[in-house]
C-alpha atoms as a PDB file:
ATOM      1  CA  UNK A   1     114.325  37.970 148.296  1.00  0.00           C
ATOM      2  CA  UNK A   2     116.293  40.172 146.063  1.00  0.00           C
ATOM      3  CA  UNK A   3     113.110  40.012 143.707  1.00  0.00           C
ATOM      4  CA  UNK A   4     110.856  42.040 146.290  1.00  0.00           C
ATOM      5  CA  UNK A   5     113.578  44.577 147.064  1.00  0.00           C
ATOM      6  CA  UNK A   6     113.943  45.039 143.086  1.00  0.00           C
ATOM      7  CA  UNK A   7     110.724  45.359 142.599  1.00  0.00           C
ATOM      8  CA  UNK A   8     109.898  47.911 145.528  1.00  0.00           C
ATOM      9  CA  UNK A   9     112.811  49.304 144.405  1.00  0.00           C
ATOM     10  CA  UNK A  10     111.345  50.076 140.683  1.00  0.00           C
ATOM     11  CA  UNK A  11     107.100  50.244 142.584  1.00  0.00           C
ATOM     12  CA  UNK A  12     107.372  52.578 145.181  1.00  0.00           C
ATOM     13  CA  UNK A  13     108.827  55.677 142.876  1.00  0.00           C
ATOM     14  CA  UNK A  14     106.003  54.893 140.188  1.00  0.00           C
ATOM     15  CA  UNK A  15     103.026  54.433 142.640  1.00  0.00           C
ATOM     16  CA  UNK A  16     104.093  57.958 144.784  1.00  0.00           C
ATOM     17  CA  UNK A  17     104.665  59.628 140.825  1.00  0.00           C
ATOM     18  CA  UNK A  18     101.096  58.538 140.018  1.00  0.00           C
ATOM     19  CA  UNK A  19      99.036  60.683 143.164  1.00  0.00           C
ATOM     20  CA  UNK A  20     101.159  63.712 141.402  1.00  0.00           C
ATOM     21  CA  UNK A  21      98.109  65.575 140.276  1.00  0.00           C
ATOM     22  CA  UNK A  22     100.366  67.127 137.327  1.00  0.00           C
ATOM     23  CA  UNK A  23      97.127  69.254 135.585  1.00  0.00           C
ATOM     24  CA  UNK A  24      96.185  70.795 138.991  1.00  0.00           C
ATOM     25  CA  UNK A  25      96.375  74.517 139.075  1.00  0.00           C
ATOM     26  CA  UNK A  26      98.412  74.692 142.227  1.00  0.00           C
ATOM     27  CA  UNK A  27     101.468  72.397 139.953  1.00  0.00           C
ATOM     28  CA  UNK A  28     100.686  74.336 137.035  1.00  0.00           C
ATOM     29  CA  UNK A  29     101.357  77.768 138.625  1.00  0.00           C
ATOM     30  CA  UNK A  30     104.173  75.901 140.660  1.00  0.00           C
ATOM     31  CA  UNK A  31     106.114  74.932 137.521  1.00  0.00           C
ATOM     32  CA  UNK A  32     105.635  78.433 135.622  1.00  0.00           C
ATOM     33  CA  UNK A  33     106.197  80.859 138.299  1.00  0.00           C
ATOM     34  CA  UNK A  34     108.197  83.313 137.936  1.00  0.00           C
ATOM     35  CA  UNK A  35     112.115  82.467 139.160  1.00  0.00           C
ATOM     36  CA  UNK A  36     112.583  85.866 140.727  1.00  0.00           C
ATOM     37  CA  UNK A  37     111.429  89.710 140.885  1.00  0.00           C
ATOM     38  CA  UNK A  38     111.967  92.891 140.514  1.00  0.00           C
ATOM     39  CA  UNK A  39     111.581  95.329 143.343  1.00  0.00           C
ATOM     40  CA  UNK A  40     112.764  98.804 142.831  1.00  0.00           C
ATOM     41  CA  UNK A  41     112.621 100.640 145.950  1.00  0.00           C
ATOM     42  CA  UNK A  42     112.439 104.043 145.917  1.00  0.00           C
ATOM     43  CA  UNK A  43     113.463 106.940 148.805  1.00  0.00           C
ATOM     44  CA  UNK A  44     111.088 107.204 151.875  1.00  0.00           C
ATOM     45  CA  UNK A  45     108.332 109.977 150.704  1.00  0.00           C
ATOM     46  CA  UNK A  46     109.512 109.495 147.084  1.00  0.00           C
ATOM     47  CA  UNK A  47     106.349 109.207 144.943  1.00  0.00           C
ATOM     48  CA  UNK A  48     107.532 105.712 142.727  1.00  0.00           C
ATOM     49  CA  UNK A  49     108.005 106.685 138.669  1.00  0.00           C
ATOM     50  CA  UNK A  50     106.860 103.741 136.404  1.00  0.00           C
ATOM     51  CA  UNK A  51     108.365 103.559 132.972  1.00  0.00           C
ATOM     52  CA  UNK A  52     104.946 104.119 131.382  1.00  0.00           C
ATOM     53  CA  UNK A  53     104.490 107.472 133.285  1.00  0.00           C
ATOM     54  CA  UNK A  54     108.272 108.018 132.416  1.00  0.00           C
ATOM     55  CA  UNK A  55     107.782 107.922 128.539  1.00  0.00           C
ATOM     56  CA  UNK A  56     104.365 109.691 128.411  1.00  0.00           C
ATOM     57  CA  UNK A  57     106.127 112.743 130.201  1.00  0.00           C
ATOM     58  CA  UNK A  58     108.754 113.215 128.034  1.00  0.00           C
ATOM     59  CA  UNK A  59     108.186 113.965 124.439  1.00  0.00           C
ATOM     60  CA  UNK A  60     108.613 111.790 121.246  1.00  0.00           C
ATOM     61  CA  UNK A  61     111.477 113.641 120.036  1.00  0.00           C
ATOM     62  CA  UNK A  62     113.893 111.033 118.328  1.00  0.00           C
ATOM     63  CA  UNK A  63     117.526 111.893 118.078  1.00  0.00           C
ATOM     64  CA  UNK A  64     120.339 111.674 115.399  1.00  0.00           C
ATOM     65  CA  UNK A  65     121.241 108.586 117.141  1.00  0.00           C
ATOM     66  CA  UNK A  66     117.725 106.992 116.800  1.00  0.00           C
ATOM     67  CA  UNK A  67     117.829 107.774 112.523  1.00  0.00           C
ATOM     68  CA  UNK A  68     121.600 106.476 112.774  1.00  0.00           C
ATOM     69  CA  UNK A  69     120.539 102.851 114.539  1.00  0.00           C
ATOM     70  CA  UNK A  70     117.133 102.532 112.241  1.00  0.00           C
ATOM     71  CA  UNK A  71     119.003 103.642 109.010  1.00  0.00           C
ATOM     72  CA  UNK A  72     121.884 100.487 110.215  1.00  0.00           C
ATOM     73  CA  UNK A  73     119.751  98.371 111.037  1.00  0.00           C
ATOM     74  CA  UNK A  74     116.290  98.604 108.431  1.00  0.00           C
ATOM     75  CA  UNK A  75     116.972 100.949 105.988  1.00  0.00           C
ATOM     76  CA  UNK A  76     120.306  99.515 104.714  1.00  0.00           C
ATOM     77  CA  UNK A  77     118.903  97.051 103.680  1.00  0.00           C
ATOM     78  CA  UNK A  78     117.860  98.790 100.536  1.00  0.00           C
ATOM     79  CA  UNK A  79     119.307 102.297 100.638  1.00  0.00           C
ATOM     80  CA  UNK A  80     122.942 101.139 101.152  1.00  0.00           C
ATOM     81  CA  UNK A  81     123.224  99.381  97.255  1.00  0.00           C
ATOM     82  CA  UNK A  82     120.650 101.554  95.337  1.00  0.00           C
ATOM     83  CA  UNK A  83     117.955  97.952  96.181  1.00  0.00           C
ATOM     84  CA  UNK A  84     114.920  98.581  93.617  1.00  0.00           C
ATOM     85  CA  UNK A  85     115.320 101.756  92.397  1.00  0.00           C
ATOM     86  CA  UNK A  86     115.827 103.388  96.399  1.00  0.00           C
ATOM     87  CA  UNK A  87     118.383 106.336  96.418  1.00  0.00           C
ATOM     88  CA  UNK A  88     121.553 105.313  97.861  1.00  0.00           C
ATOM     89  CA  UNK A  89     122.889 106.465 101.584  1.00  0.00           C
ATOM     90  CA  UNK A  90     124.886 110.035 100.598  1.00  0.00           C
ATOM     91  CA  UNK A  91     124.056 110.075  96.848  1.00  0.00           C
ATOM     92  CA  UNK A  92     122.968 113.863  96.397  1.00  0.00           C
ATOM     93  CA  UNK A  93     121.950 113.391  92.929  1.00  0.00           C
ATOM     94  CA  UNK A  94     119.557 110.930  94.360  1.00  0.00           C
ATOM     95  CA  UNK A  95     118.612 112.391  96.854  1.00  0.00           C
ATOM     96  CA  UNK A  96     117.926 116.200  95.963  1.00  0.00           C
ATOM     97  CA  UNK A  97     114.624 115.906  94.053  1.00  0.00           C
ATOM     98  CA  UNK A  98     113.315 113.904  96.904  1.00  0.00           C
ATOM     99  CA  UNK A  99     114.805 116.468  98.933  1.00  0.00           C
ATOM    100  CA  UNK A 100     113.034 118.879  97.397  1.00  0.00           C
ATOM    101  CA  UNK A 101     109.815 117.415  97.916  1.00  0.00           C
ATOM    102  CA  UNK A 102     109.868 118.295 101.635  1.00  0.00           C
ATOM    103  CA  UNK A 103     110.394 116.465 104.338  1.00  0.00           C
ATOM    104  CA  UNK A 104     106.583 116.076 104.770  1.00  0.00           C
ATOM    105  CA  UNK A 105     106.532 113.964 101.543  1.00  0.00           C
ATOM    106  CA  UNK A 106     109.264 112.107 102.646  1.00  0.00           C
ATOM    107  CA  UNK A 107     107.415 111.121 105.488  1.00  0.00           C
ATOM    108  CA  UNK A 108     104.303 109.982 103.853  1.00  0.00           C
ATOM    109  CA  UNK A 109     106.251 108.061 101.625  1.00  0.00           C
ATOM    110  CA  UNK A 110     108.163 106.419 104.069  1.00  0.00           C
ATOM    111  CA  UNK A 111     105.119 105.489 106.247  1.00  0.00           C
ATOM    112  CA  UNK A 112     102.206 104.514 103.089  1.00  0.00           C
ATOM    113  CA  UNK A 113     104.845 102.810 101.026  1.00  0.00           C
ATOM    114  CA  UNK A 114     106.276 104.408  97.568  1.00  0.00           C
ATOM    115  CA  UNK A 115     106.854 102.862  94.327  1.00  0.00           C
ATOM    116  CA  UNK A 116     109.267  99.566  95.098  1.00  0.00           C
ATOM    117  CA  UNK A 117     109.335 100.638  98.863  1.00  0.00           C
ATOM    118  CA  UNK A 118     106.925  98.607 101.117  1.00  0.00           C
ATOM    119  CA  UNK A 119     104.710 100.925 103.704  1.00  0.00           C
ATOM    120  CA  UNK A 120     107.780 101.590 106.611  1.00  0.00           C
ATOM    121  CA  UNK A 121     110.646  99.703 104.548  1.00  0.00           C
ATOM    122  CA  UNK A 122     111.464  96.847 106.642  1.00  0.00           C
ATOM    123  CA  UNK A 123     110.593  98.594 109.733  1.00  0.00           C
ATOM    124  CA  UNK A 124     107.443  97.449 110.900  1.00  0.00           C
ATOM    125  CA  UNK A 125     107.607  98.973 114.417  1.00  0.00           C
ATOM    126  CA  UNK A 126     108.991 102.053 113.834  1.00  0.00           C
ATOM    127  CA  UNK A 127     106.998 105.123 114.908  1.00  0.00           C
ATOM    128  CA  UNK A 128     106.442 108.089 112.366  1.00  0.00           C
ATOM    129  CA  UNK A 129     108.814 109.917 115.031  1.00  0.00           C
ATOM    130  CA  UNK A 130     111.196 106.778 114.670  1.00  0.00           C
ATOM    131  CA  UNK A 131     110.845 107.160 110.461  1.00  0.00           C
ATOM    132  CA  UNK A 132     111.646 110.869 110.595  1.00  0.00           C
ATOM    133  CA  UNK A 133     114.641 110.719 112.265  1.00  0.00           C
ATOM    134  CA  UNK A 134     115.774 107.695 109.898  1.00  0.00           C
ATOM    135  CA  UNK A 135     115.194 110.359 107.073  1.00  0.00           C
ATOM    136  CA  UNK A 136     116.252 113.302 108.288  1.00  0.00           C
ATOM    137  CA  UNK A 137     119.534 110.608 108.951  1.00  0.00           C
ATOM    138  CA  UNK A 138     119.433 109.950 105.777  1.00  0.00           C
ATOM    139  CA  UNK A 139     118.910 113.407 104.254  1.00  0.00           C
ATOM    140  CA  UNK A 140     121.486 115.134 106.260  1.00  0.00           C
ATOM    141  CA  UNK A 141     124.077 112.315 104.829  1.00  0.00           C
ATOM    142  CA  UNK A 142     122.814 113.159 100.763  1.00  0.00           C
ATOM    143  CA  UNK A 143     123.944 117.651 102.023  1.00  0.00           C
ATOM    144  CA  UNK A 144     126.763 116.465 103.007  1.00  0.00           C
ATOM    145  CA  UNK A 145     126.480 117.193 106.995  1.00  0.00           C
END
């Protein structure tokens, strides 16, 4: 007697498991849905602003804080020890003939890659507005500002 109870006990789970269709799309989309969403509501008559339209109306101006966080985060990498031949951060005997050059050529350099220097240092998704404000970071450091 005990038997049949054990083994209904260990069947039953198995046998309703097995008419789980687990490839079906309906369990797929089940299992990776979303756990919850985002709904930002916006005031009655209010046209709704999406962070696309946002960034396309302002302009790509990067600030002194923007060169600040790329220069700690990329750049140091190399221009904090004087890495391959790169001037250091605030060296102005370093940095004045590059200085010199414009910050044009800076750029270009910066962006194509120059001498040891890969194309964008270690910063792969910067933007050239991104770059520039890394250099002029950088730049502003070697006068003394």
């Amino acid at each position: 007697m005990r038997l049949r109870y054990l083994i209904a006990i260990v069947l039953i789970p198995i046998v309703g498991y097995a008419t789980i269709d687990l490839y079906s799309p309906e369990f797929i989309q089940a299992r990776i849905k979303p756990v919850g969403e985002v709904n930002i509501a916006t005031p009655q008559g209010a046209q709704p602003v999406t962070a696309v339209a946002a960034a396309a109306a302002s302009p790509a101006v990067a600030s002194a804080d923007t060169g600040k966080k790329i220069y700690d985060s990329k750049c140091v990498v190399c221009h904090g020890s004087g890495l391959a031949g790169a001037p250091k951060f605030g060296d102005q005997g370093a940095w004045q003939p590059r200085i010199a050059e414009g910050i044009k050529t800076l750029l270009d350099h910066a962006t194509n890659g120059y001498k040891a220097m890969p194309p964008k240092g270690t910063c792969m998704e910067c933007t050239a507005t991104d770059l520039e404000a890394a250099i002029n970071y950088m730049v502003s450091a070697a006068k003394g500002k």
